[in-house]
PDB file of N, CA and C in Angstrom:
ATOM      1  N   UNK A   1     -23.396  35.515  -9.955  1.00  0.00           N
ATOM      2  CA  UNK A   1     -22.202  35.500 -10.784  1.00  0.00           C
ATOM      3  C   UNK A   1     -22.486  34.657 -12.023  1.00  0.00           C
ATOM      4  N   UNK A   2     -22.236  35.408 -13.312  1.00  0.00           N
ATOM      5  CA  UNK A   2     -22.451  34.571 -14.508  1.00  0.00           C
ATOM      6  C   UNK A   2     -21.262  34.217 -14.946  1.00  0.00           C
ATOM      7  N   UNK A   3     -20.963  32.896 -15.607  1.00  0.00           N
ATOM      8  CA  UNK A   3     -19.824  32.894 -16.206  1.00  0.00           C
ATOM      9  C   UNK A   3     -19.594  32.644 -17.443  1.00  0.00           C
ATOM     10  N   UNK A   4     -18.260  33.324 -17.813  1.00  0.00           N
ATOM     11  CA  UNK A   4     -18.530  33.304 -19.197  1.00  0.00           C
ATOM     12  C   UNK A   4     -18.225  32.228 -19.818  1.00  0.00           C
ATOM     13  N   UNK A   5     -19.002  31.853 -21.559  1.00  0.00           N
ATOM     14  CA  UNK A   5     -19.098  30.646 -22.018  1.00  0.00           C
ATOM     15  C   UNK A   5     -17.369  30.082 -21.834  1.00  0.00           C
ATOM     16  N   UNK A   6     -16.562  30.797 -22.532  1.00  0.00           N
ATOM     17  CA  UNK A   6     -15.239  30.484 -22.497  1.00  0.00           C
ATOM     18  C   UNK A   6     -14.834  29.711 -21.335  1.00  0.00           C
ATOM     19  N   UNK A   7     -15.079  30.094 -19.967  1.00  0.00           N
ATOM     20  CA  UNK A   7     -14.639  29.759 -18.941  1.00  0.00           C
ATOM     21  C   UNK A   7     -15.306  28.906 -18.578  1.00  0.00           C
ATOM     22  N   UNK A   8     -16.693  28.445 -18.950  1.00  0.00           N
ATOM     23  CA  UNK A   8     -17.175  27.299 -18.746  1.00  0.00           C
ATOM     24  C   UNK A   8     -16.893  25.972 -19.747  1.00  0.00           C
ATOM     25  N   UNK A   9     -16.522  26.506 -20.778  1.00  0.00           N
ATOM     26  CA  UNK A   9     -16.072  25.276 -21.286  1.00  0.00           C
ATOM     27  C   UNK A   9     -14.365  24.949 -21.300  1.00  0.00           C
ATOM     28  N   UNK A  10     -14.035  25.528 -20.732  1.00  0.00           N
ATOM     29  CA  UNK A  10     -12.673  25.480 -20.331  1.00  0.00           C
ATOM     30  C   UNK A  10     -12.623  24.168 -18.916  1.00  0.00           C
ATOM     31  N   UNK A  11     -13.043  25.226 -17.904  1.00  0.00           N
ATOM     32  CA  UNK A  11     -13.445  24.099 -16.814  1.00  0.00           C
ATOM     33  C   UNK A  11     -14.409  22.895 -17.210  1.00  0.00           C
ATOM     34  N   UNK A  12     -15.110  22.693 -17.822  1.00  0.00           N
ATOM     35  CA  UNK A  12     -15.516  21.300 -18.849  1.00  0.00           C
ATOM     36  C   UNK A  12     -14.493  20.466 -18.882  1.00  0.00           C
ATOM     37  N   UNK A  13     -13.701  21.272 -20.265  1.00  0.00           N
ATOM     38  CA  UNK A  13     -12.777  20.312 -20.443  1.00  0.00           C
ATOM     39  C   UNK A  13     -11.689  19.527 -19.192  1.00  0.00           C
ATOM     40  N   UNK A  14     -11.219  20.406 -18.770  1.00  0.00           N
ATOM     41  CA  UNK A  14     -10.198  20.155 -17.448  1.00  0.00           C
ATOM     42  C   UNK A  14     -10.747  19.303 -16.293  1.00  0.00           C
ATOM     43  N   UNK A  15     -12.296  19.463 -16.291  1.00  0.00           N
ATOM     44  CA  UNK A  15     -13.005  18.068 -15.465  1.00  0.00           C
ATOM     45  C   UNK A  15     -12.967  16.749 -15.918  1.00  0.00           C
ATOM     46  N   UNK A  16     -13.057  16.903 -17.202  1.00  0.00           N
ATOM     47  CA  UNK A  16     -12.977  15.885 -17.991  1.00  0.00           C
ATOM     48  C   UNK A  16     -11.726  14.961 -18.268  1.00  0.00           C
ATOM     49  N   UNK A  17     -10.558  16.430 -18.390  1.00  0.00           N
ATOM     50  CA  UNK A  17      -9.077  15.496 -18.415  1.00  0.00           C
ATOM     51  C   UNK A  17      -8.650  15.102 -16.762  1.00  0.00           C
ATOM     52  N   UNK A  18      -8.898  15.716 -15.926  1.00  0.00           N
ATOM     53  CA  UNK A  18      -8.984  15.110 -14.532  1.00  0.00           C
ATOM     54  C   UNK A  18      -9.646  13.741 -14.340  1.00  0.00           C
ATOM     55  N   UNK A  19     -11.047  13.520 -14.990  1.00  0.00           N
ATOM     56  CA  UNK A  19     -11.103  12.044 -15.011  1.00  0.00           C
ATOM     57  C   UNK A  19     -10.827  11.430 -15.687  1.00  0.00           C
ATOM     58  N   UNK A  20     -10.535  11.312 -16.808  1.00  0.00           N
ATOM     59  CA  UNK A  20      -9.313  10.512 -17.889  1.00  0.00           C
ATOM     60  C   UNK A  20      -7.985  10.076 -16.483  1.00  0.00           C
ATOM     61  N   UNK A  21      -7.549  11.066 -16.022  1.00  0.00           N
ATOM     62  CA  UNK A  21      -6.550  10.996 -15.347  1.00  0.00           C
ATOM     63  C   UNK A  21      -6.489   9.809 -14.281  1.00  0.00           C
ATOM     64  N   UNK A  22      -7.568  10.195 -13.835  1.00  0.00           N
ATOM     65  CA  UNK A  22      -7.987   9.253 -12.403  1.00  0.00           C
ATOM     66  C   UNK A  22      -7.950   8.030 -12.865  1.00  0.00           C
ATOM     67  N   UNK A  23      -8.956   7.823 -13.849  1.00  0.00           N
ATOM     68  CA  UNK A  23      -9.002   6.519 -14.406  1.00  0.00           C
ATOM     69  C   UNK A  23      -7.957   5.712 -14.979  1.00  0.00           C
ATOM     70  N   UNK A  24      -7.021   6.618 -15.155  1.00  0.00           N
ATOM     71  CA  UNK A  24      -5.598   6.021 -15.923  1.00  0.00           C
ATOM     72  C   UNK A  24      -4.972   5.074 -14.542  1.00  0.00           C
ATOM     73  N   UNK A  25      -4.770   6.253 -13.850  1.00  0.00           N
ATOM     74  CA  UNK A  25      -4.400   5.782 -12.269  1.00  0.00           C
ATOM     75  C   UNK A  25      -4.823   5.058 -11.659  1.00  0.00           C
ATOM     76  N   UNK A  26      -5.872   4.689 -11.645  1.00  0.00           N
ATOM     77  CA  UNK A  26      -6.655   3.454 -10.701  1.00  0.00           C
ATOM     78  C   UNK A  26      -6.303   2.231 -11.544  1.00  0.00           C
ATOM     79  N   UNK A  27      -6.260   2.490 -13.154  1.00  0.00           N
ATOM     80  CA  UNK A  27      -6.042   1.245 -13.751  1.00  0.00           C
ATOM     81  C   UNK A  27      -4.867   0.759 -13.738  1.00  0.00           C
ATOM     82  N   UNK A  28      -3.681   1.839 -13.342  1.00  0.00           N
ATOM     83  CA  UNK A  28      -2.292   1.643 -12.845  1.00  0.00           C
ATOM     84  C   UNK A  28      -2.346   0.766 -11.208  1.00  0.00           C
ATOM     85  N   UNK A  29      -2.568   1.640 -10.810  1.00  0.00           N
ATOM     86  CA  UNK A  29      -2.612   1.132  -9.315  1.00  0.00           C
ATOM     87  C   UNK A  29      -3.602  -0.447  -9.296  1.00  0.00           C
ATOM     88  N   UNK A  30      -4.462  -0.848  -9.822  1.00  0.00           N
ATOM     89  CA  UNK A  30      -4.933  -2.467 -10.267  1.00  0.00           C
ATOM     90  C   UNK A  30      -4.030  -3.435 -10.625  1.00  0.00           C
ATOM     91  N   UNK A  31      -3.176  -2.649 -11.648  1.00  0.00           N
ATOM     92  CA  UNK A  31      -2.386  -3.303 -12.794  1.00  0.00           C
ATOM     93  C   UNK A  31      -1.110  -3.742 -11.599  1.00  0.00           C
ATOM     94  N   UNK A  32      -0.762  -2.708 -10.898  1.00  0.00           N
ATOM     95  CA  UNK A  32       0.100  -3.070  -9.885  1.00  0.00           C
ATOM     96  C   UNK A  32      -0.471  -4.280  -8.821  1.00  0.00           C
ATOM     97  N   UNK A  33      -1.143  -3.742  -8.051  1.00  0.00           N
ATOM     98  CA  UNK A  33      -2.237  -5.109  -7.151  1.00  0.00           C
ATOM     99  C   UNK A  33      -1.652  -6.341  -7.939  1.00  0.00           C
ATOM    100  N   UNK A  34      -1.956  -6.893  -9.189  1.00  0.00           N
ATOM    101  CA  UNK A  34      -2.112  -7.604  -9.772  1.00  0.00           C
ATOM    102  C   UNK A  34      -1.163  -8.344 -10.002  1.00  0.00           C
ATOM    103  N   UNK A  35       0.230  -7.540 -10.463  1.00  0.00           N
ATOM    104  CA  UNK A  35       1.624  -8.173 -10.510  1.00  0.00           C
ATOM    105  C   UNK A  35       1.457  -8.270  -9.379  1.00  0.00           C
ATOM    106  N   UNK A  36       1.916  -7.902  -8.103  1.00  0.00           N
ATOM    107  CA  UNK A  36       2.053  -7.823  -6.620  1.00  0.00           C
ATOM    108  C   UNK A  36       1.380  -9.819  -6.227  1.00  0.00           C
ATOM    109  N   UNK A  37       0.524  -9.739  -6.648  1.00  0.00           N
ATOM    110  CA  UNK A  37      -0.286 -11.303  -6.394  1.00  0.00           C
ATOM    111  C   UNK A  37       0.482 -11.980  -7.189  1.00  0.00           C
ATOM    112  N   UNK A  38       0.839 -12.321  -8.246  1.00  0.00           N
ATOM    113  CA  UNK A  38       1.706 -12.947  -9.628  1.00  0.00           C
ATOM    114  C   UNK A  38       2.755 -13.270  -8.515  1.00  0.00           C
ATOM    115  N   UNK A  39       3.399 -12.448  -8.460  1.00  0.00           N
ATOM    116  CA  UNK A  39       5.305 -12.576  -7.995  1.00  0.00           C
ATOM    117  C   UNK A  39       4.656 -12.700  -6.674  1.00  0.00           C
ATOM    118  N   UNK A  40       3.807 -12.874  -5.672  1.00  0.00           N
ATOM    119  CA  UNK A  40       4.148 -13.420  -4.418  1.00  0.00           C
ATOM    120  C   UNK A  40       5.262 -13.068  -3.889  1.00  0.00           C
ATOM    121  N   UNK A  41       5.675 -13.671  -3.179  1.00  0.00           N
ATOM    122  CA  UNK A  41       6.950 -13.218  -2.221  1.00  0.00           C
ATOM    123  C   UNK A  41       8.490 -13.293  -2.781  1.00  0.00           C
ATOM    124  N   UNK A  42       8.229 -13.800  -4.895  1.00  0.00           N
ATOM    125  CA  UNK A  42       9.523 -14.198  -5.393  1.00  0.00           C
ATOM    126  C   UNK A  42      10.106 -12.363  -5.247  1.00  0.00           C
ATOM    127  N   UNK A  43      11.515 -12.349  -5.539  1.00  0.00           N
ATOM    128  CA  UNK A  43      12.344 -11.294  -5.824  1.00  0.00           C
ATOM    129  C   UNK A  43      12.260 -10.472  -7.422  1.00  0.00           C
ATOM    130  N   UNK A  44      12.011  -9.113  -7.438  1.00  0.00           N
ATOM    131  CA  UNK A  44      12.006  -8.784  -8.681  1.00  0.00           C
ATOM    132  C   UNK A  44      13.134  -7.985  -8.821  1.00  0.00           C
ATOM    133  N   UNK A  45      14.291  -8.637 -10.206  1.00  0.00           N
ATOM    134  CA  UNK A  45      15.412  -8.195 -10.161  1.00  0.00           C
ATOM    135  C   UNK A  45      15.203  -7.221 -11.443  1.00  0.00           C
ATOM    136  N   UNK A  46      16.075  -6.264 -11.144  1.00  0.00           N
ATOM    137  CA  UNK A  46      16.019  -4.786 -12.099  1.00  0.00           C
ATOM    138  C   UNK A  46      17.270  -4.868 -12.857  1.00  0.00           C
ATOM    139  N   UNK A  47      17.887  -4.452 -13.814  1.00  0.00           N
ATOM    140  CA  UNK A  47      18.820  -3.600 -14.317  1.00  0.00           C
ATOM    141  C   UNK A  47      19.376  -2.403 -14.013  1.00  0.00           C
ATOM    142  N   UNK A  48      20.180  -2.074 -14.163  1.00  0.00           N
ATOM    143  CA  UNK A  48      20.869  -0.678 -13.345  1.00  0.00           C
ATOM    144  C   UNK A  48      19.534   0.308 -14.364  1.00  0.00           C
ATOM    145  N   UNK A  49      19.671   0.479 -15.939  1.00  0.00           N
ATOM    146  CA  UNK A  49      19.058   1.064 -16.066  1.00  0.00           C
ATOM    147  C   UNK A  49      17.421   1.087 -15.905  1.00  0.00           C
ATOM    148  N   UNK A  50      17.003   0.110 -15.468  1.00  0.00           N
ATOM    149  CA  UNK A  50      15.330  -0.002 -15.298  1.00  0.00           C
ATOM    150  C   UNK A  50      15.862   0.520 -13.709  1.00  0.00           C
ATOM    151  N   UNK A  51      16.448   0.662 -12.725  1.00  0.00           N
ATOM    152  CA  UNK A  51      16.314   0.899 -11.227  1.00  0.00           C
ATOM    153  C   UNK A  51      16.472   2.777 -11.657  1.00  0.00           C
ATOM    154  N   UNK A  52      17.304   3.364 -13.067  1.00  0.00           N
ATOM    155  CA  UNK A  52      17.433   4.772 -12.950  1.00  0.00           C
ATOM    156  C   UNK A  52      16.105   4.810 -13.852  1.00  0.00           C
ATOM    157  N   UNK A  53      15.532   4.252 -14.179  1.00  0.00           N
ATOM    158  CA  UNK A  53      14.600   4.943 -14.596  1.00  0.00           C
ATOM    159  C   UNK A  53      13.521   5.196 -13.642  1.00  0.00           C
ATOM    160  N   UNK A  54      12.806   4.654 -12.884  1.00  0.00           N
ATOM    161  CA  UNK A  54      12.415   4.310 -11.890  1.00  0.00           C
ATOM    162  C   UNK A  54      12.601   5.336 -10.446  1.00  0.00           C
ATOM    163  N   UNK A  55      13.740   4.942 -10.652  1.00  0.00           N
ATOM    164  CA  UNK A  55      14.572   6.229  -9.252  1.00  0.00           C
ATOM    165  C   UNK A  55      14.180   7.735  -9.851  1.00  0.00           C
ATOM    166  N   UNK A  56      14.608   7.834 -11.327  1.00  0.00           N
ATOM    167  CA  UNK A  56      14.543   9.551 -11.936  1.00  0.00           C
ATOM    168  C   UNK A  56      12.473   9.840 -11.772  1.00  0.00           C
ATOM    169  N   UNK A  57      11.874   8.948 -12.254  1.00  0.00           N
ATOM    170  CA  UNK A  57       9.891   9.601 -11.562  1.00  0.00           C
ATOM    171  C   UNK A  57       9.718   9.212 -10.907  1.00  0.00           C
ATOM    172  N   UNK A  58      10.327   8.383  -9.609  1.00  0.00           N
ATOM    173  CA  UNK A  58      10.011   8.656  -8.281  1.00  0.00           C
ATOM    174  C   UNK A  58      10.524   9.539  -7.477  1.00  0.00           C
ATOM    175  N   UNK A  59      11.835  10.064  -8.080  1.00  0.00           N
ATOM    176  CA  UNK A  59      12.206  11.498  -7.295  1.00  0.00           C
ATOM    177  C   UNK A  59      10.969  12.553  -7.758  1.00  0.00           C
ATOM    178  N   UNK A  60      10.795  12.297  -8.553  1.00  0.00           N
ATOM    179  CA  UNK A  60       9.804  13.563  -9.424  1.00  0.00           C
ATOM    180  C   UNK A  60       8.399  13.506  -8.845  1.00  0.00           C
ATOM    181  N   UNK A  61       7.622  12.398  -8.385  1.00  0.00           N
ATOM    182  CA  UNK A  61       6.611  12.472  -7.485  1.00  0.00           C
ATOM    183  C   UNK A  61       6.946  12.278  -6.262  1.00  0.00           C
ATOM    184  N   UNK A  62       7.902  11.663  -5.460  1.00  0.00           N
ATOM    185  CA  UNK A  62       8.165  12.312  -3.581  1.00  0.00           C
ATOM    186  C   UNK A  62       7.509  11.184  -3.093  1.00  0.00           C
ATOM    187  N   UNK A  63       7.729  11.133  -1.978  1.00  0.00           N
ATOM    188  CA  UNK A  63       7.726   9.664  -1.335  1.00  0.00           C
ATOM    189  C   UNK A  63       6.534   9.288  -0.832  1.00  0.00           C
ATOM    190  N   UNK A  64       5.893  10.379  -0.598  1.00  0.00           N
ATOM    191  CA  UNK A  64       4.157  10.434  -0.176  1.00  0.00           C
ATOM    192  C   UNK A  64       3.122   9.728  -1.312  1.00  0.00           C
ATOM    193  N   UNK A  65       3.408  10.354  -2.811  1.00  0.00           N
ATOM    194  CA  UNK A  65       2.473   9.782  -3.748  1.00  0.00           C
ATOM    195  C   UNK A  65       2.970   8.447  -4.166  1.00  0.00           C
ATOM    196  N   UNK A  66       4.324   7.997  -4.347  1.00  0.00           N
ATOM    197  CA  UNK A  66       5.172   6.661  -4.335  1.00  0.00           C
ATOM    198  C   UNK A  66       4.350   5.517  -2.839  1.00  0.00           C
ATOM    199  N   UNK A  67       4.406   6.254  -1.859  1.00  0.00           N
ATOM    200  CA  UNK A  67       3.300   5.639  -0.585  1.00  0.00           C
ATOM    201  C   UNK A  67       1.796   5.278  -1.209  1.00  0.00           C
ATOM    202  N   UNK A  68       1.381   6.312  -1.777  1.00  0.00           N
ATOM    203  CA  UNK A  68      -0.220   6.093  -2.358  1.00  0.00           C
ATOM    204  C   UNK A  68      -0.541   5.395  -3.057  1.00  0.00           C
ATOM    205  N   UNK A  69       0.504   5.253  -4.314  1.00  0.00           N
ATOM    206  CA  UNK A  69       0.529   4.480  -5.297  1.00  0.00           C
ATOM    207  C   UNK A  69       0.540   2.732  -4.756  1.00  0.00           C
ATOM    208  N   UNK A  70       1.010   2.339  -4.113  1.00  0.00           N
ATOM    209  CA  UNK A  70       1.449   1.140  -3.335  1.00  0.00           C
ATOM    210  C   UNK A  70       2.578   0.507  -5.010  1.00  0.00           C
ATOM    211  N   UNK A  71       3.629   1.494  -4.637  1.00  0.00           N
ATOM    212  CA  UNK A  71       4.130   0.510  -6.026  1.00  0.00           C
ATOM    213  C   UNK A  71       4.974  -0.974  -6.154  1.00  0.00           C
ATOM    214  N   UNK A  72       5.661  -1.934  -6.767  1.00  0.00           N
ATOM    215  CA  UNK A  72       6.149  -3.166  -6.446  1.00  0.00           C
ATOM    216  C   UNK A  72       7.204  -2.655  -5.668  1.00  0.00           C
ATOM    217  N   UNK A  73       8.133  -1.846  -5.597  1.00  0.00           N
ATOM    218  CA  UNK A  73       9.162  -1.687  -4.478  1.00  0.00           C
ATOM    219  C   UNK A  73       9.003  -0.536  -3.725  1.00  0.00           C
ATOM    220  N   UNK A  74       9.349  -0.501  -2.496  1.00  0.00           N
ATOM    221  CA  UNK A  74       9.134   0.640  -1.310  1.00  0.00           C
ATOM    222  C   UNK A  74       9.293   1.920  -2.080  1.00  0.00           C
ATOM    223  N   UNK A  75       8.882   3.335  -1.399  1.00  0.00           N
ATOM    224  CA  UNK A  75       9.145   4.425  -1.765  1.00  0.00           C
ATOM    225  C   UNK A  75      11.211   4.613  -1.083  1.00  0.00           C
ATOM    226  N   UNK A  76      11.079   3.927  -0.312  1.00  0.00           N
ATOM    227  CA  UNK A  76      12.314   4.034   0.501  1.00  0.00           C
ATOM    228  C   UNK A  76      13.609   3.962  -0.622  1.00  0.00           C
ATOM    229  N   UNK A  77      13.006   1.815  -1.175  1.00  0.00           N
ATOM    230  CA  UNK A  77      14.011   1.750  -2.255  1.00  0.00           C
ATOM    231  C   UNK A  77      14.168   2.537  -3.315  1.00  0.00           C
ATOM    232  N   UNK A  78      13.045   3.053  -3.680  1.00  0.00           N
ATOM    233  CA  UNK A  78      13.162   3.760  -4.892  1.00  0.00           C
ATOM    234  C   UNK A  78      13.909   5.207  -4.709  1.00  0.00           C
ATOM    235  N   UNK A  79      13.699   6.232  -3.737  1.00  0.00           N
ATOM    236  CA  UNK A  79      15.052   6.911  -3.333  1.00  0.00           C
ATOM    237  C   UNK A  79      16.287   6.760  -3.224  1.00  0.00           C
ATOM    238  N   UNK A  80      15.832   5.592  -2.416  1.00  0.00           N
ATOM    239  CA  UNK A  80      17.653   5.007  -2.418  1.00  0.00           C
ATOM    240  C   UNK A  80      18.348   5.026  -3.961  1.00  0.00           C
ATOM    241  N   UNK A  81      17.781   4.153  -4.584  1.00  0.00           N
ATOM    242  CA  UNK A  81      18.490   3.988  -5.975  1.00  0.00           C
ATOM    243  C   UNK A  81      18.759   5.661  -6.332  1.00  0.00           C
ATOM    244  N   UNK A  82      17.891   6.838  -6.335  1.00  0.00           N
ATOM    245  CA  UNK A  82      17.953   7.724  -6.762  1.00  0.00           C
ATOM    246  C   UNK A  82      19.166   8.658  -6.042  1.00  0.00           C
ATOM    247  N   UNK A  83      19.306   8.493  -4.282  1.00  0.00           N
ATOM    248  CA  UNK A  83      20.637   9.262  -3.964  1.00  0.00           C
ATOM    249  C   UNK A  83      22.135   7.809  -4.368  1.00  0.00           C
ATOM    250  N   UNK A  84      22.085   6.664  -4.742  1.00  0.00           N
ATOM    251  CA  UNK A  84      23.132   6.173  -5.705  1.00  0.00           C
ATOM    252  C   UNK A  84      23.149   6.308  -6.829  1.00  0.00           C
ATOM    253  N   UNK A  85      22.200   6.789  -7.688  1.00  0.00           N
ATOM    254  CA  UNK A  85      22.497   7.394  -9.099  1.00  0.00           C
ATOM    255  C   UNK A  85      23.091   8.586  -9.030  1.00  0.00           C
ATOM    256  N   UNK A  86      22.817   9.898  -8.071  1.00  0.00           N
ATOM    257  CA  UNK A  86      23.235  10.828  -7.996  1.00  0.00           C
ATOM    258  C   UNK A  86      24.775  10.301  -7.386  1.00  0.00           C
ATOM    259  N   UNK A  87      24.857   9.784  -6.462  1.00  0.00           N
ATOM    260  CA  UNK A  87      26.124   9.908  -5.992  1.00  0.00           C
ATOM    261  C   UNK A  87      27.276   9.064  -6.998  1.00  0.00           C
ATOM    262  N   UNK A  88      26.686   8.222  -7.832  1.00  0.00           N
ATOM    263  CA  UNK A  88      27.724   7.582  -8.789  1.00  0.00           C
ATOM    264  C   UNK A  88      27.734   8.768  -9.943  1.00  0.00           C
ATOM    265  N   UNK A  89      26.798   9.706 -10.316  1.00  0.00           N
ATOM    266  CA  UNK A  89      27.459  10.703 -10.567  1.00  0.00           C
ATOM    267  C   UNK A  89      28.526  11.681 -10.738  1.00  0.00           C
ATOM    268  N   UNK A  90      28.641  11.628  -9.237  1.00  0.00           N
ATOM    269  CA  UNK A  90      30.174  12.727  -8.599  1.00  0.00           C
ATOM    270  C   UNK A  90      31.505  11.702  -8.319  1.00  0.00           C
ATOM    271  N   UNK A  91      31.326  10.776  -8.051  1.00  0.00           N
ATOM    272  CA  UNK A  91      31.943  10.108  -7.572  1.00  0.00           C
ATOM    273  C   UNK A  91      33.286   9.589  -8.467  1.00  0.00           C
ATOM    274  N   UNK A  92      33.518   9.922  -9.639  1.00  0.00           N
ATOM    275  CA  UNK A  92      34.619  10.278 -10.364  1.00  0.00           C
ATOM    276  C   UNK A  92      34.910   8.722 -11.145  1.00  0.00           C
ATOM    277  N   UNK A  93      34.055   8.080 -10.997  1.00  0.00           N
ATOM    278  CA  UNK A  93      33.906   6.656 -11.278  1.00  0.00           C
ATOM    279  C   UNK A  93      34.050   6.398 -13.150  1.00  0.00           C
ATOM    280  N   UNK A  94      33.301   7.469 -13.669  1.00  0.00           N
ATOM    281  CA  UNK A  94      33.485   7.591 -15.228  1.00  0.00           C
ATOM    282  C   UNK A  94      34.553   8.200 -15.787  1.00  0.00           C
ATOM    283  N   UNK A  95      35.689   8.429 -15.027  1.00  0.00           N
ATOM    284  CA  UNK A  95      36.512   9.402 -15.411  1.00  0.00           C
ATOM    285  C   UNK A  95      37.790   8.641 -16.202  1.00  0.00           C
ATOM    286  N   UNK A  96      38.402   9.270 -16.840  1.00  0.00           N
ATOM    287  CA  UNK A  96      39.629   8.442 -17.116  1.00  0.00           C
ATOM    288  C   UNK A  96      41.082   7.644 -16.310  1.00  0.00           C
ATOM    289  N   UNK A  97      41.272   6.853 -16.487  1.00  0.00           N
ATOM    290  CA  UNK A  97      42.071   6.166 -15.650  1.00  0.00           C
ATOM    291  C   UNK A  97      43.267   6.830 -15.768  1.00  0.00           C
ATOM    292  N   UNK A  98      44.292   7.323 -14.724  1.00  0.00           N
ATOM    293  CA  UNK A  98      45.289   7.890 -15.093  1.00  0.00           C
ATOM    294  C   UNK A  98      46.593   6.642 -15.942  1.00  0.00           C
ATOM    295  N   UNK A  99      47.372   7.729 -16.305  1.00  0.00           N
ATOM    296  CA  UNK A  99      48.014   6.936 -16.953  1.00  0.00           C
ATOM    297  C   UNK A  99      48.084   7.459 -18.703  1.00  0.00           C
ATOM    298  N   UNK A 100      49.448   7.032 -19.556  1.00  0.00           N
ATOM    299  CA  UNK A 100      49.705   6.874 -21.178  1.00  0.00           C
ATOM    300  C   UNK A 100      48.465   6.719 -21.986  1.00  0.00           C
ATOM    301  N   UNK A 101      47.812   7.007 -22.305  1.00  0.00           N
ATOM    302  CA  UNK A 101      46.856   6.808 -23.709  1.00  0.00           C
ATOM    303  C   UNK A 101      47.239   5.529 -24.169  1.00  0.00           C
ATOM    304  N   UNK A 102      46.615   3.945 -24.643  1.00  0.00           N
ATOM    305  CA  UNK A 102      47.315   3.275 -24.952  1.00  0.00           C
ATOM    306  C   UNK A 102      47.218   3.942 -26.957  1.00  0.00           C
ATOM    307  N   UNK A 103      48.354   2.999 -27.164  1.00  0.00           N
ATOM    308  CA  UNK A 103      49.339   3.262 -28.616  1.00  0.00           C
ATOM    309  C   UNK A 103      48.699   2.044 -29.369  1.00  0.00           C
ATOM    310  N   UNK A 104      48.932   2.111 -30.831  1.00  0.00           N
ATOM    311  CA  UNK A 104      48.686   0.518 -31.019  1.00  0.00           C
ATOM    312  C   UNK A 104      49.512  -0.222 -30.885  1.00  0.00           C
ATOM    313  N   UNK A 105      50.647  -0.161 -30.584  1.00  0.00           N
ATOM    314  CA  UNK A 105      51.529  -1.494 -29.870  1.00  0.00           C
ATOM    315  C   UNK A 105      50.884  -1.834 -28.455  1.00  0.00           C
ATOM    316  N   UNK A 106      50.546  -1.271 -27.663  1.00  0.00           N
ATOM    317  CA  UNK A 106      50.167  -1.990 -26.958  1.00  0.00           C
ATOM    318  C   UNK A 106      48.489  -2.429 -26.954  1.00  0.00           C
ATOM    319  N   UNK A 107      47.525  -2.054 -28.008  1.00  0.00           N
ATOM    320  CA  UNK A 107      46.582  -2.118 -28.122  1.00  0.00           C
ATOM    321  C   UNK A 107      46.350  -3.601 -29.126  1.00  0.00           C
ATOM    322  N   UNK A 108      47.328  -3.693 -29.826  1.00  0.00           N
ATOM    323  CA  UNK A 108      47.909  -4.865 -30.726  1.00  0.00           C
ATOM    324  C   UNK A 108      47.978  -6.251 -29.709  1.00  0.00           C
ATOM    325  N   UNK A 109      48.790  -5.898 -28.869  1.00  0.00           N
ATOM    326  CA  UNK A 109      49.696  -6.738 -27.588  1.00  0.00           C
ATOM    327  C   UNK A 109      48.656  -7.665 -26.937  1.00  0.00           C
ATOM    328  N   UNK A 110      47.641  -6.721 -26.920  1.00  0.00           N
ATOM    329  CA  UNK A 110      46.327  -7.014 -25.899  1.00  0.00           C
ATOM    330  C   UNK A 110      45.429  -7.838 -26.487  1.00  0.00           C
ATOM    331  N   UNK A 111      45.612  -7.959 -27.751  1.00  0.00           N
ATOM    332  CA  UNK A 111      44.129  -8.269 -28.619  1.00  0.00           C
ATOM    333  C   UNK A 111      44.691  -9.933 -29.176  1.00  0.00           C
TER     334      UNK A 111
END
């Protein structure tokens, strides 16, 4: 089987961005190790929005590669945050409060 030039330098390249890749990742997964030793056993506190950001690409890679990765918080927590982002979603929490529109008399009143 011969192959053609095209297709060999195609698969070239794509070996090539596969190890770019790897290497990105291992230097991630170090970079993690590394904080992990730093913070010792202290607590690392998040922001709602650093926990959805977090929660939204760890839903997106699944709890197996979140396992591989060894990242600073469980694959567990990081779902979790992701079914309470979804569920503060539905949960009608952003919605308007019933009730008058306030007026500026009473917007006046308040201030």
């Amino acid at each position: 089987m011969t192959l053609n030039p095209w297709t060999f330098i195609t698969l070239a390249i794509a070996g090539w961005m596969n190890r770019q890749q790897e290497q990105a990742i291992e230097y991630l997964r170090e970079e993690n190790r590394i904080l992990r030793e730093k913070l010792g056993s202290k607590r690392v506190l998040l922001s709602i929005e650093q926990k959805r950001r977090l929660a939204t690409k760890g839903k997106e890679i699944g709890r197996d590669l979140l396992r591989k990765f060894g990242t600073l918080f469980s694959p567990d927590t990081i779902l979790r945050w992701h079914r309470q982002l979804i569920a503060r979603k539905y949960d009608g929490s952003g919605a308007k409060k019933p009730g008058p529109a306030p007026t500026k008399q009473r917007l006046r009143a308040h201030a």
